[in-house]
C-alpha atoms as a PDB file:
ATOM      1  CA  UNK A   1      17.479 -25.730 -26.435  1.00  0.00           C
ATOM      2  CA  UNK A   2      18.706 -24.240 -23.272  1.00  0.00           C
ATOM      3  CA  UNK A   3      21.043 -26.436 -20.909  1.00  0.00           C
ATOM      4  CA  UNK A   4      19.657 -27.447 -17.513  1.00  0.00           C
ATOM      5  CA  UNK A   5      21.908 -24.923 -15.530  1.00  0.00           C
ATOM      6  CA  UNK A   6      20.693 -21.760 -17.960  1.00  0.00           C
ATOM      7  CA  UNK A   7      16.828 -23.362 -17.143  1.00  0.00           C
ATOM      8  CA  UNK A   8      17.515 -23.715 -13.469  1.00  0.00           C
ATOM      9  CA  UNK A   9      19.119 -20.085 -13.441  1.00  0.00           C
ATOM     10  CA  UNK A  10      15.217 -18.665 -15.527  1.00  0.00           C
ATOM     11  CA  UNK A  11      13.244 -20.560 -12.627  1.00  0.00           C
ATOM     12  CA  UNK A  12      15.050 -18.974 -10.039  1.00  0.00           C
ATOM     13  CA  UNK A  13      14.154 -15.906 -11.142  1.00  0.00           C
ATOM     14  CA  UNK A  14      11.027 -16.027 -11.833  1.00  0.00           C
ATOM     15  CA  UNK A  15      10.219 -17.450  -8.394  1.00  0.00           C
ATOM     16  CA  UNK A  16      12.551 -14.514  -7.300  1.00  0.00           C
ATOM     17  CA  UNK A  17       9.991 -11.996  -9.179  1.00  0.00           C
ATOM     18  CA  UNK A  18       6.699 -14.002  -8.055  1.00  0.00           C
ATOM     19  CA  UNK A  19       7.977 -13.853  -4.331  1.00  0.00           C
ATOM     20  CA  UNK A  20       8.630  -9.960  -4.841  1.00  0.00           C
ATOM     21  CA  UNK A  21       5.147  -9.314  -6.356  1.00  0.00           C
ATOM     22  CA  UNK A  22       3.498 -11.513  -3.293  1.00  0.00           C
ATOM     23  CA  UNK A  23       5.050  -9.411  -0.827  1.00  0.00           C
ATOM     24  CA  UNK A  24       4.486  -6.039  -2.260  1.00  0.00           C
ATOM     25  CA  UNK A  25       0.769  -7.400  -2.011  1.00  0.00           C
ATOM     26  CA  UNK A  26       1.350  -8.577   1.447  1.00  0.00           C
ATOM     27  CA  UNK A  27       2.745  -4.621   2.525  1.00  0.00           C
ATOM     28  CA  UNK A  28       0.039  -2.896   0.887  1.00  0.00           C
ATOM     29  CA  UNK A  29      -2.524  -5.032   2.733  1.00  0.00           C
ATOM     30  CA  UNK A  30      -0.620  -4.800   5.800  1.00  0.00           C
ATOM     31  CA  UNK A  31      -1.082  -1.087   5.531  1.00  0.00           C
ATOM     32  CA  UNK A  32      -5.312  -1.354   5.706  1.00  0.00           C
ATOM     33  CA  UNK A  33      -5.107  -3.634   8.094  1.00  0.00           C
ATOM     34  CA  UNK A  34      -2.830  -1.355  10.663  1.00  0.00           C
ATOM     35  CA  UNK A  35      -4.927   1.359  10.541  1.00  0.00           C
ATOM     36  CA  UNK A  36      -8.351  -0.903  10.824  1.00  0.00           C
ATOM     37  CA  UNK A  37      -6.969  -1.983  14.365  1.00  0.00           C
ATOM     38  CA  UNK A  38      -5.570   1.490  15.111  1.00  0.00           C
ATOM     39  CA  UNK A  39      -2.078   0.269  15.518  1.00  0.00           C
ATOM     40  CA  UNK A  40      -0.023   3.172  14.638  1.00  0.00           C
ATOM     41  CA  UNK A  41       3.593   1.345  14.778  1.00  0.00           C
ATOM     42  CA  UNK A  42       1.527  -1.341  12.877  1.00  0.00           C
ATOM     43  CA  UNK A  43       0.812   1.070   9.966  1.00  0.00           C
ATOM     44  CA  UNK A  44       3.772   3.252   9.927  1.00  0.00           C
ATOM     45  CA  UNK A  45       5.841  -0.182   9.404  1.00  0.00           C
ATOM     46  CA  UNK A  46       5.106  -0.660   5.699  1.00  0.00           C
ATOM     47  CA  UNK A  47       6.793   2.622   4.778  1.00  0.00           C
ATOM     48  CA  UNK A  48      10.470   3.609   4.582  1.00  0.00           C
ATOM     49  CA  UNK A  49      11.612   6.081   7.351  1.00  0.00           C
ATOM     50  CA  UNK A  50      11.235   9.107   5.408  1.00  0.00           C
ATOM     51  CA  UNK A  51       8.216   7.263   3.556  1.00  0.00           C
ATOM     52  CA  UNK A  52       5.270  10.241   1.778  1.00  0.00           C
ATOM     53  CA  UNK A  53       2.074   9.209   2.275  1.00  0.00           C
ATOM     54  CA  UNK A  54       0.067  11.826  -0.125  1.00  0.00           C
ATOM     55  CA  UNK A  55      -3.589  12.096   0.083  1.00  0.00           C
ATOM     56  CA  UNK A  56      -5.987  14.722  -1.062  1.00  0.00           C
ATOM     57  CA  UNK A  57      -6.687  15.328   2.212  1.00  0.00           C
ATOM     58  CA  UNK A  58      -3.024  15.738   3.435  1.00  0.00           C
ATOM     59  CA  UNK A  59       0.333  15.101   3.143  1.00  0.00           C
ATOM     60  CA  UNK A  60       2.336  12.662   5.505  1.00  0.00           C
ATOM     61  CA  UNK A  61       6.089  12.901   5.484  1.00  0.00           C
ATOM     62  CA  UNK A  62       7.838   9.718   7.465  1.00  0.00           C
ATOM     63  CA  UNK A  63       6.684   6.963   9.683  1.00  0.00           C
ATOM     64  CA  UNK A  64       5.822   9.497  12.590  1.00  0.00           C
ATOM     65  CA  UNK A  65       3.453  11.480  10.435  1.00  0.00           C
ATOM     66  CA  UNK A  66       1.748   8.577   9.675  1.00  0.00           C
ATOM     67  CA  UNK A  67       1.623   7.264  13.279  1.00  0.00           C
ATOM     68  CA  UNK A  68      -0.131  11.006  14.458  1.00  0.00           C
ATOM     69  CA  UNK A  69      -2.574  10.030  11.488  1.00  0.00           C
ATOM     70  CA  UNK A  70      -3.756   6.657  13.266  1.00  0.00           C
ATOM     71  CA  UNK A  71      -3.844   8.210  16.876  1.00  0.00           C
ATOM     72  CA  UNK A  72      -5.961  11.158  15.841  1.00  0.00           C
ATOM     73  CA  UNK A  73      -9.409  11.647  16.788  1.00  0.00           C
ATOM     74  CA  UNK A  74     -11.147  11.340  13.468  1.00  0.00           C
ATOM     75  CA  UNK A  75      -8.780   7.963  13.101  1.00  0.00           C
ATOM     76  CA  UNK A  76      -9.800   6.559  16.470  1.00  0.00           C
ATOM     77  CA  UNK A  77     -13.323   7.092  16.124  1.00  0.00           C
ATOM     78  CA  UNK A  78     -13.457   4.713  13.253  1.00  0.00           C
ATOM     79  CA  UNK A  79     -11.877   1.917  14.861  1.00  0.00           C
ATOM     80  CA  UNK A  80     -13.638  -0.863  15.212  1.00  0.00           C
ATOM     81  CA  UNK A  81     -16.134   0.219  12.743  1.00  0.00           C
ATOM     82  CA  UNK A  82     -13.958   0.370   9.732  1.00  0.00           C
ATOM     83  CA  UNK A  83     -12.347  -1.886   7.192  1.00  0.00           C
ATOM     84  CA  UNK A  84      -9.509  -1.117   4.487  1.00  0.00           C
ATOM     85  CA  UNK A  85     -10.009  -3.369   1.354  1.00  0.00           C
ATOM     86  CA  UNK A  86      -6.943  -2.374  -0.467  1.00  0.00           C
ATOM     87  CA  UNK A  87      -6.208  -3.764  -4.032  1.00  0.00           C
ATOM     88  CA  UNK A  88      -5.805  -5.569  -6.446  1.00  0.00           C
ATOM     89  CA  UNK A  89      -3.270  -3.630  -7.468  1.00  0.00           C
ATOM     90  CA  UNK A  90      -0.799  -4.486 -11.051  1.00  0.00           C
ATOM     91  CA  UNK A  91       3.065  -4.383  -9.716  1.00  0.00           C
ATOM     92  CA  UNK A  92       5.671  -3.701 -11.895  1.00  0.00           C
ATOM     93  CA  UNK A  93       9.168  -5.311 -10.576  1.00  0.00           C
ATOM     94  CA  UNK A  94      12.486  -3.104 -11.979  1.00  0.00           C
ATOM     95  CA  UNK A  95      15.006  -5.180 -11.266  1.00  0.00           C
ATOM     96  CA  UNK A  96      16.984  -3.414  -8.713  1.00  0.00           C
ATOM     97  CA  UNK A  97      14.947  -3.229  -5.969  1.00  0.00           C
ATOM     98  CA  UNK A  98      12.681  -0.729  -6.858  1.00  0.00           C
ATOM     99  CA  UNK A  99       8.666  -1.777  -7.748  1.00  0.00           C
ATOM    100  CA  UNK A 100       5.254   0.420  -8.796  1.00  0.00           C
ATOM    101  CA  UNK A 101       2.117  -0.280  -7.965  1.00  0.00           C
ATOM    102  CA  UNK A 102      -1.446   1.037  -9.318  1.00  0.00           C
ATOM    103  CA  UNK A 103      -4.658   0.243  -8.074  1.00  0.00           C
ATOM    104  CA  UNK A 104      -7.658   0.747  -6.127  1.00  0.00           C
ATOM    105  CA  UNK A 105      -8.686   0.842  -2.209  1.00  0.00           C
ATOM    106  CA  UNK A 106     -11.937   1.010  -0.670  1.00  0.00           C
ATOM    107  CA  UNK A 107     -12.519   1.794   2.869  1.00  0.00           C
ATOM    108  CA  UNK A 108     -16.007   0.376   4.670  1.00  0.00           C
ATOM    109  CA  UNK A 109     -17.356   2.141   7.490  1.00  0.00           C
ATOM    110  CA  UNK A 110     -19.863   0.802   9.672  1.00  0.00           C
ATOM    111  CA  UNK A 111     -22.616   3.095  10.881  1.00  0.00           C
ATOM    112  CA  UNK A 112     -25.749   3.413  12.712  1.00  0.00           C
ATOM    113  CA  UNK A 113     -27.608   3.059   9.446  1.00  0.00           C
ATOM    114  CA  UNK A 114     -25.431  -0.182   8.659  1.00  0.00           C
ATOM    115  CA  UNK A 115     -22.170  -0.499   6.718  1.00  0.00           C
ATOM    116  CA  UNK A 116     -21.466   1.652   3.313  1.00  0.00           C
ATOM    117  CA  UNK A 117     -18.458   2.516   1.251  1.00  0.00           C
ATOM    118  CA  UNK A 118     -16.646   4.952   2.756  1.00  0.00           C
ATOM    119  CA  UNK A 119     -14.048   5.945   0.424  1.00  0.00           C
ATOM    120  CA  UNK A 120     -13.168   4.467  -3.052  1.00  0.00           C
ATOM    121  CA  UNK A 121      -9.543   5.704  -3.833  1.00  0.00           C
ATOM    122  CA  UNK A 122      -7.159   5.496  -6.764  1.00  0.00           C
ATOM    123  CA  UNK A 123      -3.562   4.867  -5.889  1.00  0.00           C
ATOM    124  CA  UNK A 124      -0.187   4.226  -6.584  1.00  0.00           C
ATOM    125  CA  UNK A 125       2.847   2.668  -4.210  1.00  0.00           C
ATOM    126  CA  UNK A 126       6.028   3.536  -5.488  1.00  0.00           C
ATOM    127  CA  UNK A 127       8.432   0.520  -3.458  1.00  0.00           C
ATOM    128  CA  UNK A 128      12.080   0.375  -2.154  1.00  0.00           C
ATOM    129  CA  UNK A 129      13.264  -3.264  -0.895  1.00  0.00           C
ATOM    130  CA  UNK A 130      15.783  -2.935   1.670  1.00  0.00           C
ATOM    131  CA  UNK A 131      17.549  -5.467   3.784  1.00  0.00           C
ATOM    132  CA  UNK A 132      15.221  -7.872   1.841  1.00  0.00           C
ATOM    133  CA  UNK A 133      12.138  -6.103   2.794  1.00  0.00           C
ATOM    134  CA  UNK A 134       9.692  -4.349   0.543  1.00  0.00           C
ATOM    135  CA  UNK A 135       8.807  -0.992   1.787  1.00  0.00           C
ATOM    136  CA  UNK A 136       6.469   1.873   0.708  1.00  0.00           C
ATOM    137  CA  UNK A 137       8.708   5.017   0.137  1.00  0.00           C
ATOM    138  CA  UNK A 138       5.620   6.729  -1.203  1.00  0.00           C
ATOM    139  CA  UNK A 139       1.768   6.236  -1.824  1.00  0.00           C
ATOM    140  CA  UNK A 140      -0.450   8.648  -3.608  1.00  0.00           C
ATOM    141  CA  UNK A 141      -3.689   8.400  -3.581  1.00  0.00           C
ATOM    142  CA  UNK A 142      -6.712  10.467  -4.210  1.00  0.00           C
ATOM    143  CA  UNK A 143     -10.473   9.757  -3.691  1.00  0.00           C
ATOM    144  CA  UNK A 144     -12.271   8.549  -6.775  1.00  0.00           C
ATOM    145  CA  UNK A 145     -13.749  11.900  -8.587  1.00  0.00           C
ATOM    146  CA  UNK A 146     -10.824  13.828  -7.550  1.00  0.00           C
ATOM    147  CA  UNK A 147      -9.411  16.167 -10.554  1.00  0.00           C
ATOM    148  CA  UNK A 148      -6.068  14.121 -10.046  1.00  0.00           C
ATOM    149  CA  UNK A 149      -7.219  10.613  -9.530  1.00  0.00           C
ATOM    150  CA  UNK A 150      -6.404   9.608 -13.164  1.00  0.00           C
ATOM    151  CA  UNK A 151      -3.470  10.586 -13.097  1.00  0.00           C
ATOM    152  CA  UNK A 152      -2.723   8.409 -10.305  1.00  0.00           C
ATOM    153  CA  UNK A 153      -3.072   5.196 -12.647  1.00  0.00           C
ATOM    154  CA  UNK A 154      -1.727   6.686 -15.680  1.00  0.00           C
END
């Protein structure tokens, strides 16, 4: 039977883990909700400095890439009138501060002929925490039907 300081020492890491795996949720969502309100510092934020953002329509390479991404025209337009759902996602913790993460987003837009699904995307985050912060040092994603989007999740 374990002693009370071997116990004490399992707890603490598995509220260590569950705190890791609520934040890497908490990023992730903080992405969608960034771009929904156009904020490009907002969005950029949740990735690492030279974060990759790769999606079948384009390739973003650090947090200024991804900032030209939310002030662009096409971006702008949907502001307002859009609405990132991303996850669930499954996270896999490594140990040393390094984390997956597979799942699905779906993007609403909001229309003249009322709101629809958008975009329904497979992705994965690949994670980096640093200073105590999880960050996205890359996301791939690509739209569902996509010759690649399998092998997103795979």
């Amino acid at each position: 039977m374990p002693n009370l300081e071997e116990t004490v020492a399992a707890l603490a890491r598995r509220v260590e883990q569950l705190e890791d795996e609520l934040a890497i949720h908490r990023v992730i969502i903080r992405y969608g909700l960034g771009v929904d309100a156009g904020d490009p510092d907002r969005a950029a934020a949740v990735f690492t400095e030279d974060g990759v953002y790769d999606v079948d329509v384009g390739r973003m390479e650090g947090r200024d890439a991804v900032r030209s991404m939310v002030r662009g025209a096409r971006h702008q337009e949907m502001v307002g009138h859009c609405a990132h759902q991303m996850g669930p996602a499954v996270v896999t913790l490594d140990g040393s501060g390094r984390a997956s993460a597979v799942g699905y987003s779906r993007v609403y837009l909001e229309t003249r002929a009322g709101t629809h699904v958008y975009r329904v995307s497979l992705n994965k985050w690949e994670l980096l925490k640093q200073a105590g912060t999880w960050l996205i040092a890359r996301r791939t994603t690509r739209v569902l039907g996509h010759p690649d989007a399998l092998n997103v999740i795979r």
